[in-house]
N, C-alpha and C. Protein backbone atom coordinates (compact mmCIF):
# COMPACT_ATOMS: atom_id res chain seq x y z
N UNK A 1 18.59 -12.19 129.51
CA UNK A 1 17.97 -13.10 128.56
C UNK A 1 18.54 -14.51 128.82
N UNK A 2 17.92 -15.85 129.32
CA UNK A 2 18.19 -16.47 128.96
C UNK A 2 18.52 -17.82 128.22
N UNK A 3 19.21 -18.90 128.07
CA UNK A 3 19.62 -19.16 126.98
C UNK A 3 18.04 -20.16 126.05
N UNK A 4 17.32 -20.36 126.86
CA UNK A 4 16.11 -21.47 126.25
C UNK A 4 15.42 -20.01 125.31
N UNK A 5 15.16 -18.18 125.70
CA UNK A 5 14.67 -17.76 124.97
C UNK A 5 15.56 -17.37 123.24
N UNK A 6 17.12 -17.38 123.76
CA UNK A 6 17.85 -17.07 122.85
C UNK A 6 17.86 -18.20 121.97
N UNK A 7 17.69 -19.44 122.03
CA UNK A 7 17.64 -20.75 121.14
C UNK A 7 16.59 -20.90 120.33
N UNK A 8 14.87 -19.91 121.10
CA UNK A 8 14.03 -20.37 120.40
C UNK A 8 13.82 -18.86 119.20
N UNK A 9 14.53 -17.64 119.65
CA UNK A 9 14.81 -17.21 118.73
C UNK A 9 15.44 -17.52 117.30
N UNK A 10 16.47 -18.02 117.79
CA UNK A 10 17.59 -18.52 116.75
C UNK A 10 16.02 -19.76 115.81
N UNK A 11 15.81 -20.73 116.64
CA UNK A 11 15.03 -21.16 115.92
C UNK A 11 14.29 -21.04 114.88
N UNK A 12 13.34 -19.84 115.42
CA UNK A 12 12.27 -19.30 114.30
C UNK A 12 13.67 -18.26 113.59
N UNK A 13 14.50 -17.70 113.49
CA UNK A 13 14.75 -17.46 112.02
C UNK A 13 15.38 -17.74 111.87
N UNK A 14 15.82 -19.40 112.03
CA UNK A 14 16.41 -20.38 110.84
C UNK A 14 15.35 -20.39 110.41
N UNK A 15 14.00 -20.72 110.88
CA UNK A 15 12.74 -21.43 110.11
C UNK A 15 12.31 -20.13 108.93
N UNK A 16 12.31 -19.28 109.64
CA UNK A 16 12.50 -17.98 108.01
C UNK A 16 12.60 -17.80 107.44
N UNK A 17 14.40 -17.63 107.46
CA UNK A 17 14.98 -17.83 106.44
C UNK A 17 15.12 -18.96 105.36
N UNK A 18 14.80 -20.24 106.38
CA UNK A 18 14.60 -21.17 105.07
C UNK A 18 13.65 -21.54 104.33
N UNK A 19 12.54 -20.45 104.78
CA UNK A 19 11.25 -20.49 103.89
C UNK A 19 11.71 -19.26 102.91
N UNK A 20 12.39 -18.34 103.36
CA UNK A 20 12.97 -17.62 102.02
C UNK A 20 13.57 -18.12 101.36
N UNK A 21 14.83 -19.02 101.44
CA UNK A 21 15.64 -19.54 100.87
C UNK A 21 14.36 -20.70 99.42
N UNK A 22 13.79 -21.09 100.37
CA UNK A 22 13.07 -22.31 99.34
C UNK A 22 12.42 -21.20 98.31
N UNK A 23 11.50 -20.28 98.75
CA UNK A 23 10.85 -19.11 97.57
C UNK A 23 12.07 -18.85 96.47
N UNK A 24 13.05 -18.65 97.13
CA UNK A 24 13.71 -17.98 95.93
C UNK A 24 14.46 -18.96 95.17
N UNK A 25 14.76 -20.08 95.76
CA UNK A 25 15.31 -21.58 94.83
C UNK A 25 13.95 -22.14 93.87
N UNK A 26 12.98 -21.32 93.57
CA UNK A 26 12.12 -22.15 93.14
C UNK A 26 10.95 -23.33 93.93
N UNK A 27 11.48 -23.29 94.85
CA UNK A 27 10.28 -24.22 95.85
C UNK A 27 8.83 -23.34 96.36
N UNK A 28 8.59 -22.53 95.76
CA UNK A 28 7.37 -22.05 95.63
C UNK A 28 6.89 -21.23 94.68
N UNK A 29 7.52 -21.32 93.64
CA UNK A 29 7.19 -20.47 92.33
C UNK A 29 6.07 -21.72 91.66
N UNK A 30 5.67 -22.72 92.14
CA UNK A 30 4.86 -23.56 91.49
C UNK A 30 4.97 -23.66 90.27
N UNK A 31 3.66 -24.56 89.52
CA UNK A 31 3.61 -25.22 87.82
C UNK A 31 1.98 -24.42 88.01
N UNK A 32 2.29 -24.61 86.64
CA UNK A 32 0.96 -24.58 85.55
C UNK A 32 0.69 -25.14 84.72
N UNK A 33 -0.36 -24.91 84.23
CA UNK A 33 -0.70 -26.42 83.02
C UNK A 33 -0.45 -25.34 81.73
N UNK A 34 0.21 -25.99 80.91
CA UNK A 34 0.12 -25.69 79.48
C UNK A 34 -0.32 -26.69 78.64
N UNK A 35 -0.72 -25.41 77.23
CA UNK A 35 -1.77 -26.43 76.59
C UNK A 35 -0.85 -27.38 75.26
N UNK A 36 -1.42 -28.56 75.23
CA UNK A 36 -1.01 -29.52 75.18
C UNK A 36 -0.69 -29.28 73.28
N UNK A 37 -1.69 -28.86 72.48
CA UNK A 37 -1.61 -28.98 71.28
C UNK A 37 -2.10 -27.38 71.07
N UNK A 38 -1.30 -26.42 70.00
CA UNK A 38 -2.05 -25.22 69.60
C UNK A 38 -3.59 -25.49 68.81
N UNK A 39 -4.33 -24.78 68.61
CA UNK A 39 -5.47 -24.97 67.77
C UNK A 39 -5.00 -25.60 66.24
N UNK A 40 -4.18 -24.78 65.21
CA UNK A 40 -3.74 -26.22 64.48
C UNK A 40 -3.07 -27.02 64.67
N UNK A 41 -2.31 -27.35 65.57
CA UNK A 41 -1.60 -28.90 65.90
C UNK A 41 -3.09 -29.95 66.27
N UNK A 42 -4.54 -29.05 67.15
CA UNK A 42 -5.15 -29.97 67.41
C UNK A 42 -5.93 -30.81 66.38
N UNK A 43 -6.57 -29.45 65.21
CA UNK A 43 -6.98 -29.78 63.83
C UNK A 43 -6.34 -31.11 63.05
N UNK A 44 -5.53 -30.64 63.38
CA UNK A 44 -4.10 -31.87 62.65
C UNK A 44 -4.27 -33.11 63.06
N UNK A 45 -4.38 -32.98 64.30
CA UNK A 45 -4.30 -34.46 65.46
C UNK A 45 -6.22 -34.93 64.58
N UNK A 46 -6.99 -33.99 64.58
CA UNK A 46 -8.32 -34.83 64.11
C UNK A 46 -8.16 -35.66 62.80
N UNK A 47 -7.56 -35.02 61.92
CA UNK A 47 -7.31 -35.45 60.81
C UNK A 47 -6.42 -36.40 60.42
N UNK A 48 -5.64 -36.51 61.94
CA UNK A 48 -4.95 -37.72 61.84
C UNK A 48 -5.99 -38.89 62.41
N UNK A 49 -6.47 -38.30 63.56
CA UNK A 49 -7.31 -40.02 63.83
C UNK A 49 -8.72 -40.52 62.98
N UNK A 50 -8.77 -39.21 62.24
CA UNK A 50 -9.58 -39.58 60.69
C UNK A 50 -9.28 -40.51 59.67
N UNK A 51 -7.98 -39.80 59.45
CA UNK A 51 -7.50 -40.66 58.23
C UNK A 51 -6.75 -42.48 58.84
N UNK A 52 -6.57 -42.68 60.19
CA UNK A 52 -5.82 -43.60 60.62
C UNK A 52 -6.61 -44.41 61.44
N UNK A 53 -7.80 -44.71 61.56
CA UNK A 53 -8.35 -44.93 62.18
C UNK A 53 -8.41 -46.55 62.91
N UNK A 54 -7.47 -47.60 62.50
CA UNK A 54 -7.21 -48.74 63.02
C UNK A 54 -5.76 -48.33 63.46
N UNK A 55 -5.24 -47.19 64.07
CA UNK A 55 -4.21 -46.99 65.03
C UNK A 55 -4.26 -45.97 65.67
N UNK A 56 -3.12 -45.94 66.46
CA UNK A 56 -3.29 -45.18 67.60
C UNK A 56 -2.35 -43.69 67.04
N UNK A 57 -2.31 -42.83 67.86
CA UNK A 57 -1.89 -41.33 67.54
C UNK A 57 -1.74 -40.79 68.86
N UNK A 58 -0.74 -40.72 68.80
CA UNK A 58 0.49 -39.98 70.46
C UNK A 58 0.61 -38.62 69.83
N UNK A 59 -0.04 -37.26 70.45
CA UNK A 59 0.84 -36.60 70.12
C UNK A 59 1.73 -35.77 71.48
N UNK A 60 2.60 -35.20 71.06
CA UNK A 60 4.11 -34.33 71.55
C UNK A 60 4.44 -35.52 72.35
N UNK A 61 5.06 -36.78 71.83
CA UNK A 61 5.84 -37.72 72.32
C UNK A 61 7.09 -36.73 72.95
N UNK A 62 8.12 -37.57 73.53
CA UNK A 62 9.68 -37.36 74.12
C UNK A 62 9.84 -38.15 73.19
N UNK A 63 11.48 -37.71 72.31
CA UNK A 63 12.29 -38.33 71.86
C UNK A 63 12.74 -39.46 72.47
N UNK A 64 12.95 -39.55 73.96
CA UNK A 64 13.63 -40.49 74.70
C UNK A 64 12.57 -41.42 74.68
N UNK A 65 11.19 -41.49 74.29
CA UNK A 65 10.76 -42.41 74.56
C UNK A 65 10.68 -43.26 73.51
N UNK A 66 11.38 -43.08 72.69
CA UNK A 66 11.06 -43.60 71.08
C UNK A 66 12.41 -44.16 70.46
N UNK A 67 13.66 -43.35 71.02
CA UNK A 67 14.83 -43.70 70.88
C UNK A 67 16.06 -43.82 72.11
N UNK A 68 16.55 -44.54 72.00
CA UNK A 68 17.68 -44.14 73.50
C UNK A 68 19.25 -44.42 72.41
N UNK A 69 20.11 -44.02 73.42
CA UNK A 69 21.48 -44.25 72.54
C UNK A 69 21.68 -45.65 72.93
N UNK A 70 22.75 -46.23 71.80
CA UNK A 70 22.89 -47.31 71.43
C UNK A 70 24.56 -47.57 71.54
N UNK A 71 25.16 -46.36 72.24
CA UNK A 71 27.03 -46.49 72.17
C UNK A 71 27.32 -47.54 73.44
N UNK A 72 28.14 -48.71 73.39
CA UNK A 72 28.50 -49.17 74.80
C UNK A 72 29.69 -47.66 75.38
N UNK A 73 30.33 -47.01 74.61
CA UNK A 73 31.19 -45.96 75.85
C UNK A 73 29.85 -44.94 76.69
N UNK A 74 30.18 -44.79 77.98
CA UNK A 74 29.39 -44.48 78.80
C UNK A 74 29.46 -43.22 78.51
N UNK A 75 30.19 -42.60 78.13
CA UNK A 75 30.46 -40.65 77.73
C UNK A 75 29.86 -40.84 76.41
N UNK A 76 30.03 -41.25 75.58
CA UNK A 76 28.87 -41.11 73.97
C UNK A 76 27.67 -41.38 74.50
N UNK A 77 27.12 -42.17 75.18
CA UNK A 77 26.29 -42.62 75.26
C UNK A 77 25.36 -41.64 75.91
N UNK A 78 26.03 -40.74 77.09
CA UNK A 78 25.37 -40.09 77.68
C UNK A 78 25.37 -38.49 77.63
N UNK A 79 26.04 -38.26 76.37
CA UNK A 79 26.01 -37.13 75.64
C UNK A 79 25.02 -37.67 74.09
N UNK A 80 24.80 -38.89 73.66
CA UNK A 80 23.86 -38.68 73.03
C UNK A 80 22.48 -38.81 73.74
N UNK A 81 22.53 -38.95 74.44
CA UNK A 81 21.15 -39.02 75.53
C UNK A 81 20.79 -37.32 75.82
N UNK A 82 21.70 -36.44 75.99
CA UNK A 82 21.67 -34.95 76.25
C UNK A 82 21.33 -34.93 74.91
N UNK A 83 21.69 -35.31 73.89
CA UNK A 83 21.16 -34.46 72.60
C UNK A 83 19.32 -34.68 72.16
N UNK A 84 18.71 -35.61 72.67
CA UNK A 84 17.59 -35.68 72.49
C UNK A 84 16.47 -35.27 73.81
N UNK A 85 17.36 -35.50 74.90
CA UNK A 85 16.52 -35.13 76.64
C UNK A 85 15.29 -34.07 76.07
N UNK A 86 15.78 -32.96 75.71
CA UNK A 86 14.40 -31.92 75.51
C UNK A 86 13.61 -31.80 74.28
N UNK A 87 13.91 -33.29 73.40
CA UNK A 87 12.73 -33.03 72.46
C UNK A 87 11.75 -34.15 72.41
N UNK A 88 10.75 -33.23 71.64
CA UNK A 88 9.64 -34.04 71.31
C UNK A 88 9.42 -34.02 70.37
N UNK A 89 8.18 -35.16 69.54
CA UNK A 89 8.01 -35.01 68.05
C UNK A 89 6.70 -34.82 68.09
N UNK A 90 5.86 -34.70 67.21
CA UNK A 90 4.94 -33.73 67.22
C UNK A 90 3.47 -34.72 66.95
N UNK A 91 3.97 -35.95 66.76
CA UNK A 91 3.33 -37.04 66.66
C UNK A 91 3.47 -38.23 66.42
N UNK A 92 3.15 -39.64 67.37
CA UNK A 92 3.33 -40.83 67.00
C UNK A 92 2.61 -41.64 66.42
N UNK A 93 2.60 -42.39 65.27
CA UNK A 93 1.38 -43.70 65.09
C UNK A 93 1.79 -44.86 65.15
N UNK A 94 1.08 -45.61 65.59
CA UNK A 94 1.22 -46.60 66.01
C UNK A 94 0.24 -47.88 65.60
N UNK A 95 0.73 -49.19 65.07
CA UNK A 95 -0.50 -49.94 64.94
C UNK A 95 -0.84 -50.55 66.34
N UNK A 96 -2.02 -51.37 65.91
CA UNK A 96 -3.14 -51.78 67.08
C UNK A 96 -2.27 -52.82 68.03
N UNK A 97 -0.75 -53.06 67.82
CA UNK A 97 0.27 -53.66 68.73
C UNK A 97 1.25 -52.93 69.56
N UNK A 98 0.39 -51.33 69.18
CA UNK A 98 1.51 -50.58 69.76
C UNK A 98 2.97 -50.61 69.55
N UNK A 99 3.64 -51.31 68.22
CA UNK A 99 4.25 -50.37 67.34
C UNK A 99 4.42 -49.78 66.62
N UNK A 100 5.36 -48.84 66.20
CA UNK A 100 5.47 -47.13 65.72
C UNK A 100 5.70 -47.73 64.11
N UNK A 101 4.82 -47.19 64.08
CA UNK A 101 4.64 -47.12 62.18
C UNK A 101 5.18 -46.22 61.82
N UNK A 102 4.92 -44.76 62.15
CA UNK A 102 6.13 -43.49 61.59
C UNK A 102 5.77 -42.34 62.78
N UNK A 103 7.00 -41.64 62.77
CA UNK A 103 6.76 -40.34 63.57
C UNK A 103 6.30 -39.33 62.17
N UNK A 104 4.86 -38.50 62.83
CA UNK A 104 4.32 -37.68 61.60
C UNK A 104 4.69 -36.33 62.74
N UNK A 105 5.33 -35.47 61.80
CA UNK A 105 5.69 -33.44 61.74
C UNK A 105 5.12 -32.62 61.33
N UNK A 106 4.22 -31.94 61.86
CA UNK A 106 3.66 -30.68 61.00
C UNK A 106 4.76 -29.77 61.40
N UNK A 107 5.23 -29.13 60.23
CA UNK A 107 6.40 -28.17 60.12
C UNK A 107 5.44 -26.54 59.69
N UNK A 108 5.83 -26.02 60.54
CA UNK A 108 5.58 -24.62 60.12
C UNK A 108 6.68 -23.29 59.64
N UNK A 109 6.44 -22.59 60.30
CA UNK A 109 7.66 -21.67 60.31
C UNK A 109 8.97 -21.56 61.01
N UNK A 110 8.26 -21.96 61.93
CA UNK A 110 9.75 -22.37 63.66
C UNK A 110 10.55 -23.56 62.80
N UNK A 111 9.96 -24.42 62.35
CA UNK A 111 11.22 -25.33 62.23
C UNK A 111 12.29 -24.75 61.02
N UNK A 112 13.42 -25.70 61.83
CA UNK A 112 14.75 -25.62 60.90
C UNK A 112 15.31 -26.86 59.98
N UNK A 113 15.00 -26.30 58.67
CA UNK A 113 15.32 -27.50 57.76
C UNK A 113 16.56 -28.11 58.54
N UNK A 114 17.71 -27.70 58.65
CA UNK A 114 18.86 -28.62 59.11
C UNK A 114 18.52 -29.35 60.15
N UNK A 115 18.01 -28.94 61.46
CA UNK A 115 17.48 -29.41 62.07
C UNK A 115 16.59 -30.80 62.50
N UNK A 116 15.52 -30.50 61.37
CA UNK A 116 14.85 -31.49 61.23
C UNK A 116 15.38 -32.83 60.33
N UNK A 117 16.50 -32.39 59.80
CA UNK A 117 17.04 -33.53 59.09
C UNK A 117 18.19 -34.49 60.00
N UNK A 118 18.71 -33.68 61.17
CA UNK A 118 19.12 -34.43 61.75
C UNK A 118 18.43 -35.13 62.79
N UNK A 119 17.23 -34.87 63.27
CA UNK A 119 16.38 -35.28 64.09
C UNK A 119 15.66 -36.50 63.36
N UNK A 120 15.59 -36.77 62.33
CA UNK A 120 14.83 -37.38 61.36
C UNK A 120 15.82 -38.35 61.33
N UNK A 121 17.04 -37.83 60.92
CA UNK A 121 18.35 -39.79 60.86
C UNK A 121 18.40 -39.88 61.89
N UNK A 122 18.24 -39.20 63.08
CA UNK A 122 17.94 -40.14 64.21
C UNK A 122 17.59 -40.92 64.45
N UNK A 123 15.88 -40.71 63.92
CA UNK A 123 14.77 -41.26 64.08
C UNK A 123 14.93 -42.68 63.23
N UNK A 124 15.58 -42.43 61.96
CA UNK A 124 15.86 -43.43 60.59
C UNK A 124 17.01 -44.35 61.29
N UNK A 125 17.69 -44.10 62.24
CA UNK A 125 18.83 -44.42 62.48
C UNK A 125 18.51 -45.83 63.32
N UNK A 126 17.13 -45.83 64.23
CA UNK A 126 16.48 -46.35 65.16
C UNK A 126 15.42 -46.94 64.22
N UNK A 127 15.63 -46.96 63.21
CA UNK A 127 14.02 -47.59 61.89
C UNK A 127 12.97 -46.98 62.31
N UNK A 128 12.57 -45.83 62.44
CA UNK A 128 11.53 -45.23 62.92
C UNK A 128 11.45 -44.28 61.75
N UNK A 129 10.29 -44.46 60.54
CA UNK A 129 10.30 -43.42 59.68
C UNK A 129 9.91 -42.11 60.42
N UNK A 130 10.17 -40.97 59.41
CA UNK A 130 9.42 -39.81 60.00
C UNK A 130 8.74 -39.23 58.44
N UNK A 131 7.37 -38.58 58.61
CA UNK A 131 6.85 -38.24 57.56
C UNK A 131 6.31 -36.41 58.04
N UNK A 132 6.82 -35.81 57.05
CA UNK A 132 6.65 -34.18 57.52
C UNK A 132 5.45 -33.61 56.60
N UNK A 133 4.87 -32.76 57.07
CA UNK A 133 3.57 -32.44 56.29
C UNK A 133 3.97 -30.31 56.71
N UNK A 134 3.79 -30.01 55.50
CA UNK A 134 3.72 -28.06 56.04
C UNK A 134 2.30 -27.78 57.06
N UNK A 135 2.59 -27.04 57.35
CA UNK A 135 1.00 -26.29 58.25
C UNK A 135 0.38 -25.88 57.26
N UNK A 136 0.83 -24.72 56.43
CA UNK A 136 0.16 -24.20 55.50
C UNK A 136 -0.45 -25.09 54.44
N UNK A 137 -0.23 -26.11 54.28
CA UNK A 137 -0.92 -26.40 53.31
C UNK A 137 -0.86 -28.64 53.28
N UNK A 138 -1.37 -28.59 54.45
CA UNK A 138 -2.17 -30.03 54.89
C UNK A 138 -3.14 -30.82 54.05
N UNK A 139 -2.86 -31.97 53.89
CA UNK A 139 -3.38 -33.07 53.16
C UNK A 139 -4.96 -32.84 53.49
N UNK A 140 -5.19 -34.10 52.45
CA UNK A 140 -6.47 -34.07 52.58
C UNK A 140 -6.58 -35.47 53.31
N UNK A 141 -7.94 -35.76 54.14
CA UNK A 141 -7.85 -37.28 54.78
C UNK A 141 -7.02 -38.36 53.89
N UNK A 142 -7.64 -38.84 52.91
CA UNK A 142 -6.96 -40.02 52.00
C UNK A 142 -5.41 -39.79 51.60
N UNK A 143 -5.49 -38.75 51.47
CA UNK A 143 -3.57 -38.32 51.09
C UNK A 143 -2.70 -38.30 52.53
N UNK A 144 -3.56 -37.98 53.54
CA UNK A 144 -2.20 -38.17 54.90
C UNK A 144 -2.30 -39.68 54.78
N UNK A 145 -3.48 -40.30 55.14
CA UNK A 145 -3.40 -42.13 54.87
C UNK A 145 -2.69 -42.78 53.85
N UNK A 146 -2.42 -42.10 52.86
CA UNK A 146 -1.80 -42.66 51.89
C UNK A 146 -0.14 -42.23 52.29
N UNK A 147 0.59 -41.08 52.64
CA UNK A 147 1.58 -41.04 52.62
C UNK A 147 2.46 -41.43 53.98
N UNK A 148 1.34 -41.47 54.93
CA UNK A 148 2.06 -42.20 56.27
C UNK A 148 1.61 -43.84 56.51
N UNK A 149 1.40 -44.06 55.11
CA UNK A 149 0.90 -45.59 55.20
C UNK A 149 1.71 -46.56 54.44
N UNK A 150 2.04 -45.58 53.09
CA UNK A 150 3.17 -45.92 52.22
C UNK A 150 4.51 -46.49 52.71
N UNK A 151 5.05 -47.35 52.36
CA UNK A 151 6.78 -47.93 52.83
C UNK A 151 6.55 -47.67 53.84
N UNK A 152 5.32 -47.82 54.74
CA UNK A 152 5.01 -48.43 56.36
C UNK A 152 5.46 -50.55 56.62
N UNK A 153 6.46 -50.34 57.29
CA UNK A 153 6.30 -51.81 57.84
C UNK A 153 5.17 -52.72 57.62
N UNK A 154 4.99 -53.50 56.75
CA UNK A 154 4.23 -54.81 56.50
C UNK A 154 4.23 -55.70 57.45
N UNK A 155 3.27 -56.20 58.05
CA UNK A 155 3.07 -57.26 59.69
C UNK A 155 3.99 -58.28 58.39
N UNK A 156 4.85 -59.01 59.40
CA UNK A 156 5.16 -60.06 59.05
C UNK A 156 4.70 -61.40 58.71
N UNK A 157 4.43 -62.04 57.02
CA UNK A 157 3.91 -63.20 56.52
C UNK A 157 3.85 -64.13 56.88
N UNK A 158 2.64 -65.10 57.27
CA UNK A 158 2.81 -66.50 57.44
C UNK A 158 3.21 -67.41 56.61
N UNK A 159 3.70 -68.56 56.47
CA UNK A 159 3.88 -69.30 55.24
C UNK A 159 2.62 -69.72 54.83
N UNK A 160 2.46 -69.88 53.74
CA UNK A 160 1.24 -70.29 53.43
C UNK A 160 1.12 -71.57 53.34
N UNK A 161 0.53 -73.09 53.03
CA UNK A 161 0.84 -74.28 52.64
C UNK A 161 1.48 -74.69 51.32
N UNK A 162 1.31 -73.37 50.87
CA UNK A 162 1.33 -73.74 49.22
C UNK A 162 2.53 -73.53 48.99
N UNK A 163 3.01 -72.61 49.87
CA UNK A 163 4.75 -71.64 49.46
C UNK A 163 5.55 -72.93 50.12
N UNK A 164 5.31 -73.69 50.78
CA UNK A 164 6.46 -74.15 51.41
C UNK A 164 7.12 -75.32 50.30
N UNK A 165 7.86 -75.05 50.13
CA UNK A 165 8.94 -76.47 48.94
C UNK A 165 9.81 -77.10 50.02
N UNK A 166 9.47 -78.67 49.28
CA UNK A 166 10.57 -79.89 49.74
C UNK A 166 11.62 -79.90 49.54
């Protein structure tokens, strides 16, 4: 045997094995699409762009995109960054400037009161209200508008001519 056939052996099963190696690291187990909202999260989402209809409605935001940490030490900072990396909230609104008026929650059974209360002073922590609604038993159009509209940020006043004193 010699050595040009023994090299191109060796060749093809390195090339083999490292197509096994990639299968079993995950480099060919591929993605799939999952669905984006269950049938009532989507209900929900209608009734939100019902009742809200001069803003916008994000739903299953990232936490990270709504809040980041705020510590100058680089270890707090990047352990509070791990504490939010894998969540999302279940909905954003937003006025017609594209900022966040409140994060809205439909809470069902999965959630955890403690939980959600610390996810929530997060959110409060960053001035970002959050307003929670049950699954079981969802507003009616005028009542979600009314309670995610309530102690919503007021656009900021012009002076008027009249208000201004000498």
């Amino acid at each position: 045997m010699d050595i040009a056939t023994i090299l191109f052996a060796v060749g093809v099963l390195i090339i083999i094995l490292a197509q096994l190696w990639l299968k079993g690291a995950g480099g060919g187990a591929g993605y799939k699409a999952r669905v984006l909202l269950t049938d009532n999260e989507a209900e929900f989402f209608g009734r939100l762009v019902k009742a809200l209809p001069d803003h916008y409605i994000f739903p299953q935001v990232a936490m990270s995109a709504l809040i980041e940490a705020s510590s100058s030490d680089k270890k707090k900072a990047h352990s509070d960054r791990l504490r939010i990396a894998q969540q999302r909230v279940d909905y954003v609104v937003c006025d017609m400037s594209c900022s966040v008026v409140a994060v809205v929650e439909l809470d069902d059974r999965t959630h955890s009161a403690s939980k959600d209360q610390v996810r929530d002073a997060r959110l409060l922590q960053a001035g970002i209200r959050t307003v929670r609604f049950q699954s079981k038993n969802k507003p009616n159009i005028d009542d979600l508008r009314t309670a995610i509209l309530t102690n919503a940020p007021l656009p900021p006043k012009k002076p008027s001519k009249l208000s201004v004193v000498n």
